[in-house]
C-alpha atoms as a PDB file:
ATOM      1  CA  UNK A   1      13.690 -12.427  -3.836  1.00  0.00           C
ATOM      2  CA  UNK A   2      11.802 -10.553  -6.891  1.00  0.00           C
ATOM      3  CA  UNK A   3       9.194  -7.922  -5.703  1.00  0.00           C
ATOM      4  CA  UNK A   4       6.294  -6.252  -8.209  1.00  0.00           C
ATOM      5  CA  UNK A   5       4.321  -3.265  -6.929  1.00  0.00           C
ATOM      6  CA  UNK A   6       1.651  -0.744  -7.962  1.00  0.00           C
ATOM      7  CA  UNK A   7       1.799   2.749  -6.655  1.00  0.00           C
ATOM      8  CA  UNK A   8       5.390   3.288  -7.342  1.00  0.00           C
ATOM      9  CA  UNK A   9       5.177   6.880  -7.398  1.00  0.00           C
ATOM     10  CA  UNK A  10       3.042   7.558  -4.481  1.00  0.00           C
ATOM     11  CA  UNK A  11       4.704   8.899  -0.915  1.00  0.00           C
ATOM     12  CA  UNK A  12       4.658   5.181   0.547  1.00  0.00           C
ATOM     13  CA  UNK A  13       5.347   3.301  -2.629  1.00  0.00           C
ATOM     14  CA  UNK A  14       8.352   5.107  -3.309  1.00  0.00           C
ATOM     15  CA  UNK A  15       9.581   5.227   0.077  1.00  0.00           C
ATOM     16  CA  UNK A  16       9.106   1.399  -0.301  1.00  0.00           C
ATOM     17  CA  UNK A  17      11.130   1.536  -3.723  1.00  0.00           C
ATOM     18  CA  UNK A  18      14.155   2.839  -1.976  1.00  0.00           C
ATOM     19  CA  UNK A  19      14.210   0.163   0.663  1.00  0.00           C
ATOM     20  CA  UNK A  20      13.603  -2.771  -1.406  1.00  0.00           C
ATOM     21  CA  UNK A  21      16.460  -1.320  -3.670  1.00  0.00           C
ATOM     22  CA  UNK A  22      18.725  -0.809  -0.851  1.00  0.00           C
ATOM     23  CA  UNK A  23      18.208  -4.376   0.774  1.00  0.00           C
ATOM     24  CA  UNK A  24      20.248  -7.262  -0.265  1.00  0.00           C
ATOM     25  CA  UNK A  25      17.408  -9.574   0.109  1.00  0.00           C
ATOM     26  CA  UNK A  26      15.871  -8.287  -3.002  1.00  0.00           C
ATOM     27  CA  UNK A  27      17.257  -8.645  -6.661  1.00  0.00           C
ATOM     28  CA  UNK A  28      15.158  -7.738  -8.561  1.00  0.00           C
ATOM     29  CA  UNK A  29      12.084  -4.708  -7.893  1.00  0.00           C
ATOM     30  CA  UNK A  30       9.490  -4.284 -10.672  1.00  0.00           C
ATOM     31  CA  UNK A  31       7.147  -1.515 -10.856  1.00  0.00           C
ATOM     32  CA  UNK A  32       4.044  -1.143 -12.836  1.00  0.00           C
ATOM     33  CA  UNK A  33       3.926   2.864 -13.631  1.00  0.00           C
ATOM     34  CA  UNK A  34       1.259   5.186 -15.559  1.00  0.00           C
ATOM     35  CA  UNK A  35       4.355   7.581 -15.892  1.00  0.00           C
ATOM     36  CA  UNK A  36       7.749   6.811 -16.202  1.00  0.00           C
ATOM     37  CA  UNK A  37       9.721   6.485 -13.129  1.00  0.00           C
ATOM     38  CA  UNK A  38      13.163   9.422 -12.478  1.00  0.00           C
ATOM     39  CA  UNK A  39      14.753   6.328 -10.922  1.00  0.00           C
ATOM     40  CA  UNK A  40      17.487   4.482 -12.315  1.00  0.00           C
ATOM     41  CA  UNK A  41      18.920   1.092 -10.646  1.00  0.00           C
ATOM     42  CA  UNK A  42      20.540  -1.798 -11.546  1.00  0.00           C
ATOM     43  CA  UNK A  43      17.451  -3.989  -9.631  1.00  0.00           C
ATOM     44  CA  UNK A  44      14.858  -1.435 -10.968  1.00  0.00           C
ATOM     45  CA  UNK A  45      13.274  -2.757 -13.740  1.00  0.00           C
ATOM     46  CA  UNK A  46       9.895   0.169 -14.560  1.00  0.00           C
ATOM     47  CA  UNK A  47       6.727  -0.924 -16.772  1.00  0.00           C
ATOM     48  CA  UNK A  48       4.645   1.930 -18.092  1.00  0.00           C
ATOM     49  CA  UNK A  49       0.862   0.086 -18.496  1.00  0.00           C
ATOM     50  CA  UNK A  50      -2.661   1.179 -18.868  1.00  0.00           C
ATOM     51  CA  UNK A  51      -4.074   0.016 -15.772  1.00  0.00           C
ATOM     52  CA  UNK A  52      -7.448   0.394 -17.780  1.00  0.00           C
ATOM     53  CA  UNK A  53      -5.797  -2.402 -19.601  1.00  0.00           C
ATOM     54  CA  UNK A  54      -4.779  -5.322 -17.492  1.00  0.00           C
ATOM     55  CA  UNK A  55      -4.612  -8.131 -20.079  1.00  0.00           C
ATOM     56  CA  UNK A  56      -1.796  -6.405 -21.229  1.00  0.00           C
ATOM     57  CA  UNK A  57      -0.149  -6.194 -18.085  1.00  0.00           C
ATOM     58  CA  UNK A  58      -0.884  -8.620 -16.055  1.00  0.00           C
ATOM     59  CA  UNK A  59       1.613 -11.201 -17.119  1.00  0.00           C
ATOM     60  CA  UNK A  60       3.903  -8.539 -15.894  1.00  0.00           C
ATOM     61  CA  UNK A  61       2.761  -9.018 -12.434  1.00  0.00           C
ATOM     62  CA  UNK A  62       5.356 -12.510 -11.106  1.00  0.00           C
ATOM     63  CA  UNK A  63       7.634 -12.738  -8.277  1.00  0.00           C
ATOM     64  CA  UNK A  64       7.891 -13.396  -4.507  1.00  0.00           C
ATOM     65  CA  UNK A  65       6.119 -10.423  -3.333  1.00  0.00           C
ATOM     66  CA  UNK A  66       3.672  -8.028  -4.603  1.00  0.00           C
ATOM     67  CA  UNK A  67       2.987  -4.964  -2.660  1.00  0.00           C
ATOM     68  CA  UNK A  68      -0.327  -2.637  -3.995  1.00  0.00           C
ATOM     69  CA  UNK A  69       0.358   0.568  -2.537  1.00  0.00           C
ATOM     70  CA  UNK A  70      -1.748   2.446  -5.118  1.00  0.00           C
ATOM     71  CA  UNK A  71      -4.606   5.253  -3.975  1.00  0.00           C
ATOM     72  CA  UNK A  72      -5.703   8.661  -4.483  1.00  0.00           C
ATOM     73  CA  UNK A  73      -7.930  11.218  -2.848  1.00  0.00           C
ATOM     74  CA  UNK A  74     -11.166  12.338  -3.860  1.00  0.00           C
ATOM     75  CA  UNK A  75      -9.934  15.814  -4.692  1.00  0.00           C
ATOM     76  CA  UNK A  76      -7.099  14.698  -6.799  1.00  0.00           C
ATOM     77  CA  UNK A  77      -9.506  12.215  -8.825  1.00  0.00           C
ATOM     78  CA  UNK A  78     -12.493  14.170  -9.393  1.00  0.00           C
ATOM     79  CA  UNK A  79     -15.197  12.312  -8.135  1.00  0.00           C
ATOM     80  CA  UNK A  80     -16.288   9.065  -6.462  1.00  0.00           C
ATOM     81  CA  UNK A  81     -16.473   6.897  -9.294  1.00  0.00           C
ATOM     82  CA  UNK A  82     -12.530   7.960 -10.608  1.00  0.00           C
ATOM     83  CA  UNK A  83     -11.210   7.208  -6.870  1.00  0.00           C
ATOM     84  CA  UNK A  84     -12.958   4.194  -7.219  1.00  0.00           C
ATOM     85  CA  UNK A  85     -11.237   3.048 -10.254  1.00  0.00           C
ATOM     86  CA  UNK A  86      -7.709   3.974  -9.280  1.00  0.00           C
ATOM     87  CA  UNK A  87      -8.515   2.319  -5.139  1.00  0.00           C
ATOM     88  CA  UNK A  88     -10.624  -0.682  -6.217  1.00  0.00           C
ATOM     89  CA  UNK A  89     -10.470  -1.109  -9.258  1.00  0.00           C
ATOM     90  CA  UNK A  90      -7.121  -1.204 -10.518  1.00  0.00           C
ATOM     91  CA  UNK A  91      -5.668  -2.671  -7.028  1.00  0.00           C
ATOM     92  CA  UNK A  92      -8.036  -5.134  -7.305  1.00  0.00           C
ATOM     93  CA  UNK A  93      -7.207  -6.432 -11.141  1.00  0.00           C
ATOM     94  CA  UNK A  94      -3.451  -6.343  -9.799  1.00  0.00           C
ATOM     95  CA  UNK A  95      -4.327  -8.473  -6.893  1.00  0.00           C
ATOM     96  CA  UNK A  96      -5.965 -10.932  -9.640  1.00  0.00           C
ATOM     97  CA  UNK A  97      -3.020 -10.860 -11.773  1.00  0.00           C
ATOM     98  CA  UNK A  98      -0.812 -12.007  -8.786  1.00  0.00           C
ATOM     99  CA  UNK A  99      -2.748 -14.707  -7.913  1.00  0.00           C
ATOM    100  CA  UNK A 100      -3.262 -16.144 -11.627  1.00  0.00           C
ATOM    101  CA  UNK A 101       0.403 -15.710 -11.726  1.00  0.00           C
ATOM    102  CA  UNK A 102       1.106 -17.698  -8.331  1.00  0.00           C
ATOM    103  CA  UNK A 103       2.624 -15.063  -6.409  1.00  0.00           C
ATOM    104  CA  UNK A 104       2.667 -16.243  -2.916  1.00  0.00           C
ATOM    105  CA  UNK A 105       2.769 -13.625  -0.634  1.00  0.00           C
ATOM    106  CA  UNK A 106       0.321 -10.114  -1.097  1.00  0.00           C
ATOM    107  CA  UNK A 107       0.984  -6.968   1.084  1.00  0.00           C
ATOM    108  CA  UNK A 108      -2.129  -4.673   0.532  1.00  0.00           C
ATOM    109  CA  UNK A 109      -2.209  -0.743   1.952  1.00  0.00           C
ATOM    110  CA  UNK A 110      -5.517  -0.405   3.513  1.00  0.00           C
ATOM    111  CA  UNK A 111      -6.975   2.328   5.523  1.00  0.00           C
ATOM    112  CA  UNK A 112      -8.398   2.295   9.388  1.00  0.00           C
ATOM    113  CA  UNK A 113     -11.542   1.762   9.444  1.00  0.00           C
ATOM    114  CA  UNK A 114     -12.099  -0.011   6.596  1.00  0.00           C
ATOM    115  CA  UNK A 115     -15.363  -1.903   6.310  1.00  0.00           C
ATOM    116  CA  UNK A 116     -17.650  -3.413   2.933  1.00  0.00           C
ATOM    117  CA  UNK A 117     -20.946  -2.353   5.016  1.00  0.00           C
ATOM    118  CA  UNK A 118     -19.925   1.424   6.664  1.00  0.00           C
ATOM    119  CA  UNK A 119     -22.141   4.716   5.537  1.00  0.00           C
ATOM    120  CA  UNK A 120     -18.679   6.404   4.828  1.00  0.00           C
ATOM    121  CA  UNK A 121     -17.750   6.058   1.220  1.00  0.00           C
ATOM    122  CA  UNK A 122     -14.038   6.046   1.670  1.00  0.00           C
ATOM    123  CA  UNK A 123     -14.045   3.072   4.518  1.00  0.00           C
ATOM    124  CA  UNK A 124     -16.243   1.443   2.827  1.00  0.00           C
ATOM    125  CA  UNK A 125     -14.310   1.036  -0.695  1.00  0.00           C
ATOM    126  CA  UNK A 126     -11.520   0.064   1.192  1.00  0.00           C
ATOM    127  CA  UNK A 127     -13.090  -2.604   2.718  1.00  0.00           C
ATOM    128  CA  UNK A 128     -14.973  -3.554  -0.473  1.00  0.00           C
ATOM    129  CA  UNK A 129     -11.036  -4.670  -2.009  1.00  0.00           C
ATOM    130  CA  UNK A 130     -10.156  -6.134   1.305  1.00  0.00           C
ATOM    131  CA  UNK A 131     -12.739  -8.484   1.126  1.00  0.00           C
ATOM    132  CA  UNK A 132     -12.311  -9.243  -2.595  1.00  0.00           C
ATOM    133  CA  UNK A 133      -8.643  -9.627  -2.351  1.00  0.00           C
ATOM    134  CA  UNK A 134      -9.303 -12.157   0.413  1.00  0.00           C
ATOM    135  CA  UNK A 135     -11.625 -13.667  -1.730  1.00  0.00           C
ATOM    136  CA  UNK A 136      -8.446 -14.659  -4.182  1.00  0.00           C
ATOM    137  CA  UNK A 137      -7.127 -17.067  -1.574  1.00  0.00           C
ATOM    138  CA  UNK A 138      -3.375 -16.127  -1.683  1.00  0.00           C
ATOM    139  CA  UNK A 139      -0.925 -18.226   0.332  1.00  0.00           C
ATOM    140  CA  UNK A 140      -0.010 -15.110   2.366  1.00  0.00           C
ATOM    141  CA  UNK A 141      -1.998 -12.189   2.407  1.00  0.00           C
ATOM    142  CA  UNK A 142      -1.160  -9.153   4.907  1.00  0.00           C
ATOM    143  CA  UNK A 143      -3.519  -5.971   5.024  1.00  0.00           C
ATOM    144  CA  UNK A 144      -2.022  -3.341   6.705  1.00  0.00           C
ATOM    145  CA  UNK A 145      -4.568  -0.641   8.328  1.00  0.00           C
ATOM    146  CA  UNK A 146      -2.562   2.498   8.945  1.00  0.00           C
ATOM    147  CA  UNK A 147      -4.257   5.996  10.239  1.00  0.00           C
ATOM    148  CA  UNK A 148      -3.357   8.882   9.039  1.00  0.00           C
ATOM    149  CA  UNK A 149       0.209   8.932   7.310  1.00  0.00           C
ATOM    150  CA  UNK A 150       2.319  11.969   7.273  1.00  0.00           C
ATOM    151  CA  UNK A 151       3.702  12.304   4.108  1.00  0.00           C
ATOM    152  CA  UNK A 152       7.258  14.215   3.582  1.00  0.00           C
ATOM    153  CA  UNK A 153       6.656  17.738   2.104  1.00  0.00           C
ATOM    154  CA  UNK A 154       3.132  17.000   1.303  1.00  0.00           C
ATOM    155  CA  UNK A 155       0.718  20.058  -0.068  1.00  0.00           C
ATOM    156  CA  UNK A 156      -2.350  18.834   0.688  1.00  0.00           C
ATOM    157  CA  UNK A 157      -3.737  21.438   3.019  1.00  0.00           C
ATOM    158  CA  UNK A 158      -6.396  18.821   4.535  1.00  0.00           C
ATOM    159  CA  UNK A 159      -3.715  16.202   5.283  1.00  0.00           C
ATOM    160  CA  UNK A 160      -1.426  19.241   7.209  1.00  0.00           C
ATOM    161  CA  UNK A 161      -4.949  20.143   9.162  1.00  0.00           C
ATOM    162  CA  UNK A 162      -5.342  16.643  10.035  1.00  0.00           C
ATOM    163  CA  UNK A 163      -1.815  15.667  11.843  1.00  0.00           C
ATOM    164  CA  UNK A 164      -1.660  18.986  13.110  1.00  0.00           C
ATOM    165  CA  UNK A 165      -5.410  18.082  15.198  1.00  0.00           C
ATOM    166  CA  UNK A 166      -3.893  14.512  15.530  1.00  0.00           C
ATOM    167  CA  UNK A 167      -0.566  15.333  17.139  1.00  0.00           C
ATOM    168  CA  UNK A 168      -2.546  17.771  19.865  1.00  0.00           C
ATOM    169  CA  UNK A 169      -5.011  15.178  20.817  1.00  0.00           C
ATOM    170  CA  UNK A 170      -2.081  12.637  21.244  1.00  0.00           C
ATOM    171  CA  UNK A 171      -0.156  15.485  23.307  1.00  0.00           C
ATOM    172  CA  UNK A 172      -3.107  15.588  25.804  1.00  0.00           C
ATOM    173  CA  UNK A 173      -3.133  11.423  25.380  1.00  0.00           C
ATOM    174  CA  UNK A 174      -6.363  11.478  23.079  1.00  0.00           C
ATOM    175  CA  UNK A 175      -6.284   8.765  20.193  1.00  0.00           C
ATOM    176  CA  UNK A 176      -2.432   7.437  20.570  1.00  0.00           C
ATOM    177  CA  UNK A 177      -3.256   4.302  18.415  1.00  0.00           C
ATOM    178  CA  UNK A 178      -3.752   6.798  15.250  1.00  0.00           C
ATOM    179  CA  UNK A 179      -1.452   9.025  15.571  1.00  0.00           C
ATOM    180  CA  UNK A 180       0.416  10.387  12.231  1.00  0.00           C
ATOM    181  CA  UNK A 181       2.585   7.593  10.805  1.00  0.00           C
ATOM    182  CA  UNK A 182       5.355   9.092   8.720  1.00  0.00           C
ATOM    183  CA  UNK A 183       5.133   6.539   5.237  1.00  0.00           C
ATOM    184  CA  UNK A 184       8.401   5.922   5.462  1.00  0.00           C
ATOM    185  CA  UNK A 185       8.344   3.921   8.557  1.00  0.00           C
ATOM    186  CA  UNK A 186       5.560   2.113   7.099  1.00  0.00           C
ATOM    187  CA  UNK A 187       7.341   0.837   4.080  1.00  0.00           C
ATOM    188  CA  UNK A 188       9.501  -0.381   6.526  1.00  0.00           C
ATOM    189  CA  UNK A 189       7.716  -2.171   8.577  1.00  0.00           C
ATOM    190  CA  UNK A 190       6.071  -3.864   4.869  1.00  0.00           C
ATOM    191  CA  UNK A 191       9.823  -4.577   4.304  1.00  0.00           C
ATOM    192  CA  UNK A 192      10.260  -6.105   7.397  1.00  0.00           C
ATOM    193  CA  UNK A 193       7.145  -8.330   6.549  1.00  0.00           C
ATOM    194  CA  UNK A 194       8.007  -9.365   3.573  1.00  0.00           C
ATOM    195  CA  UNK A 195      11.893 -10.683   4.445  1.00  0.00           C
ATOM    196  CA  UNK A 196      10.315 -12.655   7.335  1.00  0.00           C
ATOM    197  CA  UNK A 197       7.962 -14.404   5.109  1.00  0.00           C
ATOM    198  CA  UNK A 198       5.121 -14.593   7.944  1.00  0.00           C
ATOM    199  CA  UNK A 199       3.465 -17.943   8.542  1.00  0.00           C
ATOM    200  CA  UNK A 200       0.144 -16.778   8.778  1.00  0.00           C
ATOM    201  CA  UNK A 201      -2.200 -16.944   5.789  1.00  0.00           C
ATOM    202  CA  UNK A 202      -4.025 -13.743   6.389  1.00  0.00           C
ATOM    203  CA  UNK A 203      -3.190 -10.712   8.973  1.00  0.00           C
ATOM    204  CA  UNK A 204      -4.649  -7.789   9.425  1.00  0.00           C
ATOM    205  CA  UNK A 205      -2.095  -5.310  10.950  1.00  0.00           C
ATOM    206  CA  UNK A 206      -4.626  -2.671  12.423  1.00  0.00           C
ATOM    207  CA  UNK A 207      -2.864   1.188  13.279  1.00  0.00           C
ATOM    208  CA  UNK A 208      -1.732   0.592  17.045  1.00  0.00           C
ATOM    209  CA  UNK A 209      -0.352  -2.541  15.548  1.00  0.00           C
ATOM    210  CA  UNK A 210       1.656  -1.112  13.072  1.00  0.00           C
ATOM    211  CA  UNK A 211       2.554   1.710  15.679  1.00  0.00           C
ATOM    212  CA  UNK A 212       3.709  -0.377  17.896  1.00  0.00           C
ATOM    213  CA  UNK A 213       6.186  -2.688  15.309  1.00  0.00           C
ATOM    214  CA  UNK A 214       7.478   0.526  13.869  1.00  0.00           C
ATOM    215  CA  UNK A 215       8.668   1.582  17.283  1.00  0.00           C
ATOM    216  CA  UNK A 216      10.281  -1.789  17.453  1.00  0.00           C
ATOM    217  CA  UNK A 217      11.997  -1.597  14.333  1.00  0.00           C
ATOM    218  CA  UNK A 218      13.639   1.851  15.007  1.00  0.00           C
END
């Protein structure tokens, strides 16, 4: 199998790198990059693009899988209308190349909660490109949902906040179907998705979903 994904460089898509490199299953791995990847592999083959620019990309975007696991927060873009370029706008003109291009099968990173008509900017962005990328028709599309994901070594004082708060309500058995999901075992479980080529033209894997199959998988 050939896999293409966005967000290479991110704490999921890299964790997601390393598997698809390590699996047999997979020969080739391409990833579309604003900066070059440290990463050298046989399988690795790294494409430094404009995202701004996607017709002169987007022919880059062919194989059996394509995974967008691109995003950013609001602090680290700036301001609403940057986050919505980077988690819209560019995930969504990757989603369009991979359908013009035929790719069958589309594994999208999503967010809990995420819905076109909430108040909450955030959810509602992210479920703004879930209903556009449905829109595309793909043979196989699967949205995952995950809550909040514990990233290795991560500086972000507001994520550290959050899964320590998380952790203590699920320690007095308060909101177990969000608790932290390390990104690791999420790229896993996308893995695990795309070897078993899922019948099932759409799917929406909500949080205690994906909770539940990563327990399964470990």
């Amino acid at each position: 199998m050939k896999a293409v994904i966005i967000g290479a460089t991110g704490a999921t898509g890299s964790a997601l790198v390393q598997l698809l490199l390590e699996d047999e299953t997979f020969s080739e791995v391409k990833a579309l990059v604003r900066r070059p990847l440290q990463q050298q592999h046989p399988k690795l083959i790294t494409r430094v693009i404009d995202f701004n620019q996607p017709e002169k990309w987007q022919h880059e975007v062919t194989g059996d899988v394509a995974f967008s696991c691109l995003g950013t927060t609001l602090k680290d873009a700036g301001s609403k209308a940057a986050q919505y370029k980077v988690d819209y706008e560019y995930q969504y003109a990757f989603a369009k190349a991979a359908r013009d291009n035929n790719v069958p099968y589309f594994m999208l990173i999503s967010a809990s909660m995420a819905n076109p008509k909430s108040l909450v900017f955030y959810s509602r962005m992210k479920g703004q490109l879930e209903k556009a990328v449905t829109a595309l028709h793909f043979e196989h599309l699967i949205i995952f949902r995950p809550g909040l994901l514990s990233r290795p070594d991560t500086q972000r004082k507001g994520e550290k906040i959050s899964e320590s708060i998380l952790k203590w309500l699920n320690n007095v058995g308060l909101l177990r179907n969000m608790s932290p999901l390390p990104v690791r075992q999420l790229a896993q479980l996308m893995l695990h998705y795309a070897k078993n080529k899922f019948a099932d033209s759409i799917q929406i894997v909500e949080s205690a979903r994906i909770l539940s199959e990563v327990k399964m998988l470990s």
